[in-house]
PDB file of N, CA and C in Angstrom:
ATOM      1  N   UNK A   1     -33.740   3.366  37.521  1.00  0.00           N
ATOM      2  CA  UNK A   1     -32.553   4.017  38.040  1.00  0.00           C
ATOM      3  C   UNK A   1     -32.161   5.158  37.106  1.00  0.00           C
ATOM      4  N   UNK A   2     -31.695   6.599  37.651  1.00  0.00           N
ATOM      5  CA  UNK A   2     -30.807   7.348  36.601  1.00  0.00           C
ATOM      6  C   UNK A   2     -30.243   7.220  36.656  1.00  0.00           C
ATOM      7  N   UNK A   3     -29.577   7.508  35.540  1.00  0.00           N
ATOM      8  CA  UNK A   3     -27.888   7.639  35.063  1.00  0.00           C
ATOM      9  C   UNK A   3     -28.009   8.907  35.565  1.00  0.00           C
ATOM     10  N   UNK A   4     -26.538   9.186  36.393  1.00  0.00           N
ATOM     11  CA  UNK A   4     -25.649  10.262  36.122  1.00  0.00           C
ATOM     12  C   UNK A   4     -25.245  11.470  34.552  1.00  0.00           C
ATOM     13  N   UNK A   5     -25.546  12.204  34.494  1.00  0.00           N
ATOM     14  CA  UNK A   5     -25.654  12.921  33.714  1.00  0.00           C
ATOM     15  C   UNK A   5     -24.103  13.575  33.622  1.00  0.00           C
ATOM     16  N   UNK A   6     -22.573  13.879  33.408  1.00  0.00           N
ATOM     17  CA  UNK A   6     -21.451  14.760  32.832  1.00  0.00           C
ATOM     18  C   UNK A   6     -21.990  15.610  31.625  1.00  0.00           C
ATOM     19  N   UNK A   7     -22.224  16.682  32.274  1.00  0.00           N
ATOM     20  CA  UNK A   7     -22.367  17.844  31.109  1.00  0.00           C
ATOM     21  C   UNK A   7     -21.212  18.209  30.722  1.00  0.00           C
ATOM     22  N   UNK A   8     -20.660  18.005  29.712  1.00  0.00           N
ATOM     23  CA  UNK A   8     -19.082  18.220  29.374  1.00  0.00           C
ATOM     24  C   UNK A   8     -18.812  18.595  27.920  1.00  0.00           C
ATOM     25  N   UNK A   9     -18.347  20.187  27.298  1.00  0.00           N
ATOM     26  CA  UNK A   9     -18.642  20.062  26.183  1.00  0.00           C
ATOM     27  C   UNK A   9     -17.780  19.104  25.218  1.00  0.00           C
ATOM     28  N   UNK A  10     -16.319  18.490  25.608  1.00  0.00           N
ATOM     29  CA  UNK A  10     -15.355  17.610  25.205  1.00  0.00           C
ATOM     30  C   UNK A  10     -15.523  16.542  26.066  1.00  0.00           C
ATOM     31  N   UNK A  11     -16.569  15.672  26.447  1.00  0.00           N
ATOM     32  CA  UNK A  11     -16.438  14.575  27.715  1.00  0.00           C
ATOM     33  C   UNK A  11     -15.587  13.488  27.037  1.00  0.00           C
ATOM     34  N   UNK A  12     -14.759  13.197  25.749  1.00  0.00           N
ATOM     35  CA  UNK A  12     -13.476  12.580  25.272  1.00  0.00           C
ATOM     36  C   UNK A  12     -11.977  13.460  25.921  1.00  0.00           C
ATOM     37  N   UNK A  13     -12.335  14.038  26.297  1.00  0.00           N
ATOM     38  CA  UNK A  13     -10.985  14.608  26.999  1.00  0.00           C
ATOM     39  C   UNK A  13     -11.004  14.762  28.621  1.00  0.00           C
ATOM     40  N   UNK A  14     -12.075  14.231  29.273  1.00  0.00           N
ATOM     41  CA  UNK A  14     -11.553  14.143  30.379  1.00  0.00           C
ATOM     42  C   UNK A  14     -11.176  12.773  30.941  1.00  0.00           C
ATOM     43  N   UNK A  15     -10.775  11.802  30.055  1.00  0.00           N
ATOM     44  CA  UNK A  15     -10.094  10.893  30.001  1.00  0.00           C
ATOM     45  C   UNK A  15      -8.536  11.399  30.248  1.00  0.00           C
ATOM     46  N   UNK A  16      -7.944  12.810  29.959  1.00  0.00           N
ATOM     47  CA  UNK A  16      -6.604  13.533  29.563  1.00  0.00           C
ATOM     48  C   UNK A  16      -6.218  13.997  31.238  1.00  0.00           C
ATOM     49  N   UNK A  17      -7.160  13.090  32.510  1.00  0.00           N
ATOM     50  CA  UNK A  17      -7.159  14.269  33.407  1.00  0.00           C
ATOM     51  C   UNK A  17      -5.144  14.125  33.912  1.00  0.00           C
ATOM     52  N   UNK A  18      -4.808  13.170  33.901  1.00  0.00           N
ATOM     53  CA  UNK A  18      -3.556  12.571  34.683  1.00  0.00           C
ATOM     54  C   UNK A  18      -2.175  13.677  33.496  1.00  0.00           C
ATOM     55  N   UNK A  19      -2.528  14.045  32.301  1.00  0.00           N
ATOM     56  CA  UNK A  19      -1.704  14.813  31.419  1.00  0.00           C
ATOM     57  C   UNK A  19      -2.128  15.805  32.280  1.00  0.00           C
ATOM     58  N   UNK A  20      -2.987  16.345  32.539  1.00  0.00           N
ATOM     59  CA  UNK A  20      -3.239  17.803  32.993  1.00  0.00           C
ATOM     60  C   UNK A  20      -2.813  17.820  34.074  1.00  0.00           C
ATOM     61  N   UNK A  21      -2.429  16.868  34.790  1.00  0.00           N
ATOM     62  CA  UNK A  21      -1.910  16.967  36.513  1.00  0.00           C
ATOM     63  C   UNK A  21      -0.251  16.775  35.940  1.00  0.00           C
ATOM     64  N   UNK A  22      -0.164  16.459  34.749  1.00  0.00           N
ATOM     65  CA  UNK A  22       1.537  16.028  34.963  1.00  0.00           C
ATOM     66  C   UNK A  22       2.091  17.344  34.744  1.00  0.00           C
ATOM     67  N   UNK A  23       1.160  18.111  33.876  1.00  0.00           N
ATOM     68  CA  UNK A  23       1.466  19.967  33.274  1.00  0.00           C
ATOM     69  C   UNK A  23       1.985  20.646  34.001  1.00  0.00           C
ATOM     70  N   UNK A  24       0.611  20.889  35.212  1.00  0.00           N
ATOM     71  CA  UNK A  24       0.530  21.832  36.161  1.00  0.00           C
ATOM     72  C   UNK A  24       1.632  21.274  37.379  1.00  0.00           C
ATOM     73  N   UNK A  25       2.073  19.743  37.323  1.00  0.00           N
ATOM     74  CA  UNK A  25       3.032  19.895  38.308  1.00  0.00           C
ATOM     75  C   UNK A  25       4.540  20.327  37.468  1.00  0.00           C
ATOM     76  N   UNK A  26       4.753  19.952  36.519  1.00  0.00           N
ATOM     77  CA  UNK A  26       5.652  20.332  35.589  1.00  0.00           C
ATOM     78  C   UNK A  26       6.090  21.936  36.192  1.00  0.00           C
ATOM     79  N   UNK A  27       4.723  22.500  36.109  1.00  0.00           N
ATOM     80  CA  UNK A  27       5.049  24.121  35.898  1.00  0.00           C
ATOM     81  C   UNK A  27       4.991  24.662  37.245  1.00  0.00           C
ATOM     82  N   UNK A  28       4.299  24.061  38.274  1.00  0.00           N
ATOM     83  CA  UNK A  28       4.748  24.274  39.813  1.00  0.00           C
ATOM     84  C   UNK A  28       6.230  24.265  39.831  1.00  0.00           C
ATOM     85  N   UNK A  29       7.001  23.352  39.624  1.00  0.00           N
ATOM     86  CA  UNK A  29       8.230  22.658  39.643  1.00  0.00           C
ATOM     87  C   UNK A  29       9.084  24.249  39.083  1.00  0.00           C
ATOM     88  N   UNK A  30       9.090  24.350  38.227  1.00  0.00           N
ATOM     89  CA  UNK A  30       9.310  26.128  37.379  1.00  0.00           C
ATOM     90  C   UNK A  30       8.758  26.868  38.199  1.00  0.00           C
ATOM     91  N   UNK A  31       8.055  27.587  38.645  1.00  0.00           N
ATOM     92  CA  UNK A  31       7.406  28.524  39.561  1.00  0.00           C
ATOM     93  C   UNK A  31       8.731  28.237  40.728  1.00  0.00           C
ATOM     94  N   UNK A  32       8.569  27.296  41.575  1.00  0.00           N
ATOM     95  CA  UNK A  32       9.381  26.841  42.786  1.00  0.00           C
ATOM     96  C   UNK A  32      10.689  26.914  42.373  1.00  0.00           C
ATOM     97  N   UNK A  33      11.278  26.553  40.995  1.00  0.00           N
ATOM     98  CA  UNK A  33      12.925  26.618  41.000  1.00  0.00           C
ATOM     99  C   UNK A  33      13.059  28.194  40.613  1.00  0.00           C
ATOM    100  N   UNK A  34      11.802  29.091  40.230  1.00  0.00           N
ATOM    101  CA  UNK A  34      12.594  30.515  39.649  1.00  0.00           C
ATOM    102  C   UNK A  34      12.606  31.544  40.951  1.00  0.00           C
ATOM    103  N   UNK A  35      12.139  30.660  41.836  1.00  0.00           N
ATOM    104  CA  UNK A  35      11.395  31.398  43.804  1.00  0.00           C
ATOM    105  C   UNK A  35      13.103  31.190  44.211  1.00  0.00           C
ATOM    106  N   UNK A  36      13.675  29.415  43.993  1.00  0.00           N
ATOM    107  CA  UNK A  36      14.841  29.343  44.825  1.00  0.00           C
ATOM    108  C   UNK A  36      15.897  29.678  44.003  1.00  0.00           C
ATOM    109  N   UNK A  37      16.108  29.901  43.263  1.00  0.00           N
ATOM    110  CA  UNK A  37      17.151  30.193  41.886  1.00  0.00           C
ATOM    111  C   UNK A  37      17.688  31.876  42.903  1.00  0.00           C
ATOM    112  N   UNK A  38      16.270  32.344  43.070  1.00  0.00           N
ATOM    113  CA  UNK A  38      17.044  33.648  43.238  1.00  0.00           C
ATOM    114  C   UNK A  38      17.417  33.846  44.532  1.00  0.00           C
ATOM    115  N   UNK A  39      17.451  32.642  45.327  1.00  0.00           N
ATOM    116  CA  UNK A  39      17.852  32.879  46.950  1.00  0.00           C
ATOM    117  C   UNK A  39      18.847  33.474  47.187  1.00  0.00           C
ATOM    118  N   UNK A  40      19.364  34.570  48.297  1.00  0.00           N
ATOM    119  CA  UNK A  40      20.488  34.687  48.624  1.00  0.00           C
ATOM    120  C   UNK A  40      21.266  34.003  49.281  1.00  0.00           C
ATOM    121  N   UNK A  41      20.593  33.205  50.442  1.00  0.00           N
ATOM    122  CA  UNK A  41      21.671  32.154  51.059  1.00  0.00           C
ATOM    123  C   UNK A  41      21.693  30.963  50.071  1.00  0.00           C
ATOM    124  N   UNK A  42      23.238  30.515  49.981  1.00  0.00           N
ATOM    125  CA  UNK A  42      23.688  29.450  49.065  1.00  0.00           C
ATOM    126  C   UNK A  42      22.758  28.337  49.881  1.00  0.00           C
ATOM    127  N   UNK A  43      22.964  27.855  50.831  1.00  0.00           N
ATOM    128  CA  UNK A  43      22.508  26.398  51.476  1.00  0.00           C
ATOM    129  C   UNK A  43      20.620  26.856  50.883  1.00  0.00           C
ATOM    130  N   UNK A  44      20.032  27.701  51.460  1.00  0.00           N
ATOM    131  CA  UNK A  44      18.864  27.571  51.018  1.00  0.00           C
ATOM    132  C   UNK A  44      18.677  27.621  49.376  1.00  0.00           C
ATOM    133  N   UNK A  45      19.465  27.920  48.640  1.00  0.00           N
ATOM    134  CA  UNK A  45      19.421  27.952  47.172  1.00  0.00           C
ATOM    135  C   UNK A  45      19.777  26.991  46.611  1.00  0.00           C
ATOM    136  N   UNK A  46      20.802  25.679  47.084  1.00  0.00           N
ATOM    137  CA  UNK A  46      21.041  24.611  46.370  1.00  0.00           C
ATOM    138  C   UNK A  46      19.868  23.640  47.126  1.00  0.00           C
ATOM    139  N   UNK A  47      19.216  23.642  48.753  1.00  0.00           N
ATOM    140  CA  UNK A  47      18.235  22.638  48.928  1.00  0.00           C
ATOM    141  C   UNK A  47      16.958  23.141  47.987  1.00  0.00           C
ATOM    142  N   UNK A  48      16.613  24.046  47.684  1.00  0.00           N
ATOM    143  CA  UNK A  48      15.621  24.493  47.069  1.00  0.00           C
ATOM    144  C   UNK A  48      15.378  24.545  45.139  1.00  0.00           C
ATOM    145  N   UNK A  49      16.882  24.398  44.744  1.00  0.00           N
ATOM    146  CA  UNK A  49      16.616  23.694  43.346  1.00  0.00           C
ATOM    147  C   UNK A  49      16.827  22.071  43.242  1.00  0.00           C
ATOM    148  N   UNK A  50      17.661  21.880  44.271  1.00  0.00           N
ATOM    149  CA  UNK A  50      17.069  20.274  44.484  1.00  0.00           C
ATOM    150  C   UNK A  50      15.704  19.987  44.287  1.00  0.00           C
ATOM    151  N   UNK A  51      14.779  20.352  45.722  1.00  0.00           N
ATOM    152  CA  UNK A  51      13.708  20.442  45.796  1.00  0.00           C
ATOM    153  C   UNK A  51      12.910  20.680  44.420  1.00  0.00           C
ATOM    154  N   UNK A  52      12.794  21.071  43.895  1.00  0.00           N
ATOM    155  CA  UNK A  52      12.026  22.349  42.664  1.00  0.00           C
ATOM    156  C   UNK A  52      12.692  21.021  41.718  1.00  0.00           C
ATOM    157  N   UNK A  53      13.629  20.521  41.631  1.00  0.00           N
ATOM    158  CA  UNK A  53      14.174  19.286  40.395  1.00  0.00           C
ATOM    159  C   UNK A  53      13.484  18.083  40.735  1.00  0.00           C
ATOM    160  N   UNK A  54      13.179  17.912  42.061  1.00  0.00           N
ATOM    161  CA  UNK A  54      12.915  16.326  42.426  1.00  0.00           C
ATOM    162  C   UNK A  54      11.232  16.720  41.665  1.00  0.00           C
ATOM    163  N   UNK A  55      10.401  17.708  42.047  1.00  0.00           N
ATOM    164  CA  UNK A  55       8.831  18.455  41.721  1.00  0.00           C
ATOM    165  C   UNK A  55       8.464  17.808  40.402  1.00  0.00           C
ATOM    166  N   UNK A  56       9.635  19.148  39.406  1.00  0.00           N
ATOM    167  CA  UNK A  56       9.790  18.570  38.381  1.00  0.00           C
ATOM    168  C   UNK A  56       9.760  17.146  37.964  1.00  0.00           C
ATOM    169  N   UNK A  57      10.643  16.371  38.599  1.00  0.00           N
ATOM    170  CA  UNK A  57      11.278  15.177  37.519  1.00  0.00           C
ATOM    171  C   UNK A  57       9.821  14.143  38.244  1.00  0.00           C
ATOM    172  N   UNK A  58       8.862  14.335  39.326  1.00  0.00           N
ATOM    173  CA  UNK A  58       8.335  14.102  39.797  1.00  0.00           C
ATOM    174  C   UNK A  58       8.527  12.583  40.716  1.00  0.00           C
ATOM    175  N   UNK A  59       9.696  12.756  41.616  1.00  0.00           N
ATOM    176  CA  UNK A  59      10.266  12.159  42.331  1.00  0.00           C
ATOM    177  C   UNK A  59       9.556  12.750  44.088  1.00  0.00           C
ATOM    178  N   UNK A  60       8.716  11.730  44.400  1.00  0.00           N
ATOM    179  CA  UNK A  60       8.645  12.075  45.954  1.00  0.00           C
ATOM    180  C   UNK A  60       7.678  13.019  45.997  1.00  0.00           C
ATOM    181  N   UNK A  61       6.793  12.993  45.207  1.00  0.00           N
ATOM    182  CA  UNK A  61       5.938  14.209  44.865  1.00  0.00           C
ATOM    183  C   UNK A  61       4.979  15.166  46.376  1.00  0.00           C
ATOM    184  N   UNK A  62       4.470  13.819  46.914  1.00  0.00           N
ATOM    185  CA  UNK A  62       3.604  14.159  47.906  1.00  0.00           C
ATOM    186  C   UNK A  62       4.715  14.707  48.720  1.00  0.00           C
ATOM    187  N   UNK A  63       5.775  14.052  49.074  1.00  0.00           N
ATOM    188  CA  UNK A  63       6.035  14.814  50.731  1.00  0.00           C
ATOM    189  C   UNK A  63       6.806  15.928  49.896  1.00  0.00           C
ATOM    190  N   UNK A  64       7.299  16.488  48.882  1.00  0.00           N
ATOM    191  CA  UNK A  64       8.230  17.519  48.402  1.00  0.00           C
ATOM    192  C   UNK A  64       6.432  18.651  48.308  1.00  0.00           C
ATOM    193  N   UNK A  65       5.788  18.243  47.816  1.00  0.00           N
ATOM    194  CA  UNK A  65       4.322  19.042  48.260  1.00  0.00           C
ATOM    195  C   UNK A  65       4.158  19.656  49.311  1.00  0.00           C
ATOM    196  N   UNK A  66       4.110  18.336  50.515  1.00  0.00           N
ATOM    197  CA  UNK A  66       4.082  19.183  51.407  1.00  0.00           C
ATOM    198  C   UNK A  66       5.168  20.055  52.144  1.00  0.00           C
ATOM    199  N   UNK A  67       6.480  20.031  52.263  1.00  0.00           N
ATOM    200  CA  UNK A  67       7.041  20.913  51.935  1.00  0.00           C
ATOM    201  C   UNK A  67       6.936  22.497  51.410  1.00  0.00           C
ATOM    202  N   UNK A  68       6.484  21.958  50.155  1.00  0.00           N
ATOM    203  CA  UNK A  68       6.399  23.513  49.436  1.00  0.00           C
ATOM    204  C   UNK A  68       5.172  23.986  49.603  1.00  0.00           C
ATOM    205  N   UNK A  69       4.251  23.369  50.260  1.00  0.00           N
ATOM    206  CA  UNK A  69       2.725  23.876  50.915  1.00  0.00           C
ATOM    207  C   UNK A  69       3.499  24.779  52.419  1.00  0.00           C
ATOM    208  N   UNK A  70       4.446  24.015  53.280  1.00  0.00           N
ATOM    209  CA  UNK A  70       4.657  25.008  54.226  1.00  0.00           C
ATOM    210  C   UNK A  70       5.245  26.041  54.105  1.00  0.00           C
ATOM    211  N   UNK A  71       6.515  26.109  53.052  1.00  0.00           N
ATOM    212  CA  UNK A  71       7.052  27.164  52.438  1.00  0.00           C
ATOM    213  C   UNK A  71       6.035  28.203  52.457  1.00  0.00           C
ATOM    214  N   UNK A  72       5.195  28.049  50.930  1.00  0.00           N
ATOM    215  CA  UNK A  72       4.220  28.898  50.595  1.00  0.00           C
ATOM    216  C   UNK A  72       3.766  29.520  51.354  1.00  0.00           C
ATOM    217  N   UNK A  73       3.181  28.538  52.230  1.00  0.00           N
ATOM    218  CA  UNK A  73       2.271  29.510  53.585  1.00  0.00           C
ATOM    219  C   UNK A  73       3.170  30.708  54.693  1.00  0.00           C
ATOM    220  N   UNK A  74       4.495  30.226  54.370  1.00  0.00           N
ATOM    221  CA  UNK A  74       5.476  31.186  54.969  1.00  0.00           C
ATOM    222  C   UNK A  74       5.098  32.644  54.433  1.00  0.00           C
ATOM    223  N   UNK A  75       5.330  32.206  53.173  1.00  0.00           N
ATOM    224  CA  UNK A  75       5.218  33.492  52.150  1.00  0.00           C
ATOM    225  C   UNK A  75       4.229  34.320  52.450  1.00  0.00           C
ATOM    226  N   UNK A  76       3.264  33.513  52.556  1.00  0.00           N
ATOM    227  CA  UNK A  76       1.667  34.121  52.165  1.00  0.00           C
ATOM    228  C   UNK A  76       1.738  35.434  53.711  1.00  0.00           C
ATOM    229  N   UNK A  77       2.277  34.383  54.803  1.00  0.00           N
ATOM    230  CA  UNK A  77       2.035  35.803  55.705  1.00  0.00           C
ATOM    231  C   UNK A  77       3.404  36.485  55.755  1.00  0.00           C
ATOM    232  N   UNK A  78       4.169  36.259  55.227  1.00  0.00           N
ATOM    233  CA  UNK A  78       5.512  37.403  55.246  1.00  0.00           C
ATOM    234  C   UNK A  78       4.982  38.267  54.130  1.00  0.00           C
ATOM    235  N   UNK A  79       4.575  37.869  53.080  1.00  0.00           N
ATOM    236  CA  UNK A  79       4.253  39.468  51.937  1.00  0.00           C
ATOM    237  C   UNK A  79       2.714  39.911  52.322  1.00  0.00           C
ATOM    238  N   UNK A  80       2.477  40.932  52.245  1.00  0.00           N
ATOM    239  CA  UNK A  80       0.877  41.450  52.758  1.00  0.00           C
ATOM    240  C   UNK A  80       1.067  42.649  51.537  1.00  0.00           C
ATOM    241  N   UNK A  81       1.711  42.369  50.260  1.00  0.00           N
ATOM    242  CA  UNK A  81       1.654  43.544  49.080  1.00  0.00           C
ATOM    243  C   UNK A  81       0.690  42.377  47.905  1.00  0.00           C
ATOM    244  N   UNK A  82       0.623  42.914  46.341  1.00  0.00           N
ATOM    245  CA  UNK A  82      -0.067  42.085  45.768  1.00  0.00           C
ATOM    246  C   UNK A  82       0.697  40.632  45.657  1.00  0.00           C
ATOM    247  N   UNK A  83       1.865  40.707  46.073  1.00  0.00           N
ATOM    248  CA  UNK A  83       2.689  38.880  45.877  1.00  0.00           C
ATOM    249  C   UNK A  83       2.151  38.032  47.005  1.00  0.00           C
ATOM    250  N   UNK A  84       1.244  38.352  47.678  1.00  0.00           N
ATOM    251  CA  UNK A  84       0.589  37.347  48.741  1.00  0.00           C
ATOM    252  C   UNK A  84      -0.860  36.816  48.273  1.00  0.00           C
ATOM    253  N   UNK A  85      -1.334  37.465  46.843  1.00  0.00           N
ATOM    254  CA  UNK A  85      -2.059  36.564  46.327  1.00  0.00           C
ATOM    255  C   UNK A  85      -1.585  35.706  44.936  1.00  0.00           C
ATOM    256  N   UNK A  86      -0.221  36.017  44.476  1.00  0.00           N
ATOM    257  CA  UNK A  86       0.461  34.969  43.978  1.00  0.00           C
ATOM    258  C   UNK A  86       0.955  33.475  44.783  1.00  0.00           C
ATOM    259  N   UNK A  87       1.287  33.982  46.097  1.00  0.00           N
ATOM    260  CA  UNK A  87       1.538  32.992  46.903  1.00  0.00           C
ATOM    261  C   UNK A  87       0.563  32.254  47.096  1.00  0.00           C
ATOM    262  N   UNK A  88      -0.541  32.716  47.429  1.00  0.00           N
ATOM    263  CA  UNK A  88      -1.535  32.120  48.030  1.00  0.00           C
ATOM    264  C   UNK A  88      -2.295  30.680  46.512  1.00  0.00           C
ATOM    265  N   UNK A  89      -2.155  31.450  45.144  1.00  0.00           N
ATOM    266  CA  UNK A  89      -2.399  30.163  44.502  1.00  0.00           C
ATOM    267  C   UNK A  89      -1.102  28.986  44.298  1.00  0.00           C
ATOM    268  N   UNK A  90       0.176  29.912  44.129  1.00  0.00           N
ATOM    269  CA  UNK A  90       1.358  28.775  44.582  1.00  0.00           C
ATOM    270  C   UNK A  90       0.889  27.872  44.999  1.00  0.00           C
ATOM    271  N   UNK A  91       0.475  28.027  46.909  1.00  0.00           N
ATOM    272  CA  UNK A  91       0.773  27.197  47.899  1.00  0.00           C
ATOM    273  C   UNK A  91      -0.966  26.456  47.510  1.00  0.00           C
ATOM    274  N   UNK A  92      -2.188  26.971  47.191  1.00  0.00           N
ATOM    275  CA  UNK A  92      -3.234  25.724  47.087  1.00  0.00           C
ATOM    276  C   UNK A  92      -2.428  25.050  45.885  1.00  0.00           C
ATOM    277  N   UNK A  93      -2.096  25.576  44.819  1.00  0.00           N
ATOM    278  CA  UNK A  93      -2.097  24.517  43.884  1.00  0.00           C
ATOM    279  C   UNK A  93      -0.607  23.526  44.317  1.00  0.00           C
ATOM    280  N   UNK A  94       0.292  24.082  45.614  1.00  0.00           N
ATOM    281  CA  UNK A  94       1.483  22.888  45.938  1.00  0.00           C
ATOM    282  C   UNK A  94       0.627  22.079  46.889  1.00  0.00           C
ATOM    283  N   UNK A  95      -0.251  22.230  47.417  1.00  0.00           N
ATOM    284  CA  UNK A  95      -1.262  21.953  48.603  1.00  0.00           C
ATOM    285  C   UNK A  95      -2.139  20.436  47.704  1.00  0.00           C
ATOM    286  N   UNK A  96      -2.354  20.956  46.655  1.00  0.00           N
ATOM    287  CA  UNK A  96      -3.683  20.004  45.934  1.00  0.00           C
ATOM    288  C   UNK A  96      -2.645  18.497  45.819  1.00  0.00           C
ATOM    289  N   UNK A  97      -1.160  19.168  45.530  1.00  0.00           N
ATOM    290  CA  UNK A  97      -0.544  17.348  44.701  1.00  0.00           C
ATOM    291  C   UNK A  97       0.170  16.093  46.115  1.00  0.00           C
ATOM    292  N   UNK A  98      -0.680  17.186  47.101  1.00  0.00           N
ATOM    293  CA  UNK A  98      -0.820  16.059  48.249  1.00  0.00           C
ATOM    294  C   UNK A  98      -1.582  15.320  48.281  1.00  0.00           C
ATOM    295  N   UNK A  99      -2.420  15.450  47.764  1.00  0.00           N
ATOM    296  CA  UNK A  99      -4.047  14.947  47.740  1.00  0.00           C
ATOM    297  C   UNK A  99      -4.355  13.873  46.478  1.00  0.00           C
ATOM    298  N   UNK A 100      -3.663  14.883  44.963  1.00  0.00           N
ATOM    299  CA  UNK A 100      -3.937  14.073  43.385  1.00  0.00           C
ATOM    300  C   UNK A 100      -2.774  13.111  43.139  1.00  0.00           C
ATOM    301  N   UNK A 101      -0.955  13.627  43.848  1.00  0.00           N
ATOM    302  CA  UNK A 101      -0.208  13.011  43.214  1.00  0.00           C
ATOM    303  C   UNK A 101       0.211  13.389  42.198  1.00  0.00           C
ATOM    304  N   UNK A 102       0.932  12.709  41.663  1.00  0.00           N
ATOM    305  CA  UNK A 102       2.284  13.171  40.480  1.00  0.00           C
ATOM    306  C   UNK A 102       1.492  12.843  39.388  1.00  0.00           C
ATOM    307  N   UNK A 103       0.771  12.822  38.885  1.00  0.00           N
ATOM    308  CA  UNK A 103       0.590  12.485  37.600  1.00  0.00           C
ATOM    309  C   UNK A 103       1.136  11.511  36.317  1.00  0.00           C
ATOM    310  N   UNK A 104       0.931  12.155  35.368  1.00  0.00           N
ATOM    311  CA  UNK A 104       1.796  11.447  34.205  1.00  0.00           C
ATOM    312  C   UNK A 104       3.128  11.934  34.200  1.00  0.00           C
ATOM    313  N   UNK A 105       4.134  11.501  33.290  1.00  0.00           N
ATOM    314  CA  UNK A 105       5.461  11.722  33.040  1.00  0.00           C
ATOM    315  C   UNK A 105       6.314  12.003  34.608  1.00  0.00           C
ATOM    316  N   UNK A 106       5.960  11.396  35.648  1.00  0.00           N
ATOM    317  CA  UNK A 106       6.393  10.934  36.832  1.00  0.00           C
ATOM    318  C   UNK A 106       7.114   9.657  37.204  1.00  0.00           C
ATOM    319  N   UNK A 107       7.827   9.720  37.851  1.00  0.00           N
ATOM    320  CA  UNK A 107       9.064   8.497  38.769  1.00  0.00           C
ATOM    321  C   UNK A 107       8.114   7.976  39.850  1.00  0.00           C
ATOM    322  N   UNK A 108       7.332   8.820  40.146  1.00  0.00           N
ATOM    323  CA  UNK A 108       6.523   8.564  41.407  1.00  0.00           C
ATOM    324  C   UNK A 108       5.114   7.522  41.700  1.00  0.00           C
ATOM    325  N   UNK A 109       5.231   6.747  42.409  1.00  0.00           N
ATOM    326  CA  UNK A 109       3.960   5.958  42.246  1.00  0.00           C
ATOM    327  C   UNK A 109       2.842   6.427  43.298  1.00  0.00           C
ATOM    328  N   UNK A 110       1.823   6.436  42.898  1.00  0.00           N
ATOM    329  CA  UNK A 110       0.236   7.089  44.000  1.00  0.00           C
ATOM    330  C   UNK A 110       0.387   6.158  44.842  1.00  0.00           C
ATOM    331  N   UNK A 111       0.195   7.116  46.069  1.00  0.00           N
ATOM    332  CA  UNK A 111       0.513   6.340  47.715  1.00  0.00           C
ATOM    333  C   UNK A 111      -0.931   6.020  47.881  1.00  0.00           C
TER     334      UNK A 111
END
């Protein structure tokens, strides 16, 4: 039988993968509250740092994901300048923590 081969030049650190998902949702969470921070309508500006706090504190992760996956995709076809390929990694990387989940330093348990 072979073994499987991981070519990995640190293969002791991809044991770290669930820190690296808690990061990048961390910093989604920031991305999404500095999008609703600057809303002009009040009602969409207080559901949207809600939203962007629950991300953060990683409360409800998947369905606040998907959420901010439909948002995003709003975006992506309302701007057609260079901010529609900012959007566009926004919304895969709000898109992916439907799929991975909240990570470490999360409230949230994997569905």
């Amino acid at each position: 039988m072979i073994e499987p081969f991981v070519f990995s030049i640190w293969p002791g650190l991809l044991g770290f993968e669930n820190v690296a998902i808690g990061v990048l949702r961390i910093i989604l969470g920031y991305l999404w509250l500095k999008y609703f921070w600057h809303q002009v309508n009040p009602w969409v500006n207080s559901v949207g740092v809600i939203i962007s706090g629950l991300l953060i504190v990683g409360l409800g992760t998947q369905l606040i994901a998907l959420i901010l996956t439909i948002i995003g995709g709003r975006n992506i076809l309302h701007n057609k300048d260079l901010t529609s390929d900012y959007w566009f990694l926004v919304t895969c990387l709000s898109a992916s923590f439907i799929f991975v989940g909240a990570g470490l330093f999360a409230f949230d348990l994997p569905i």
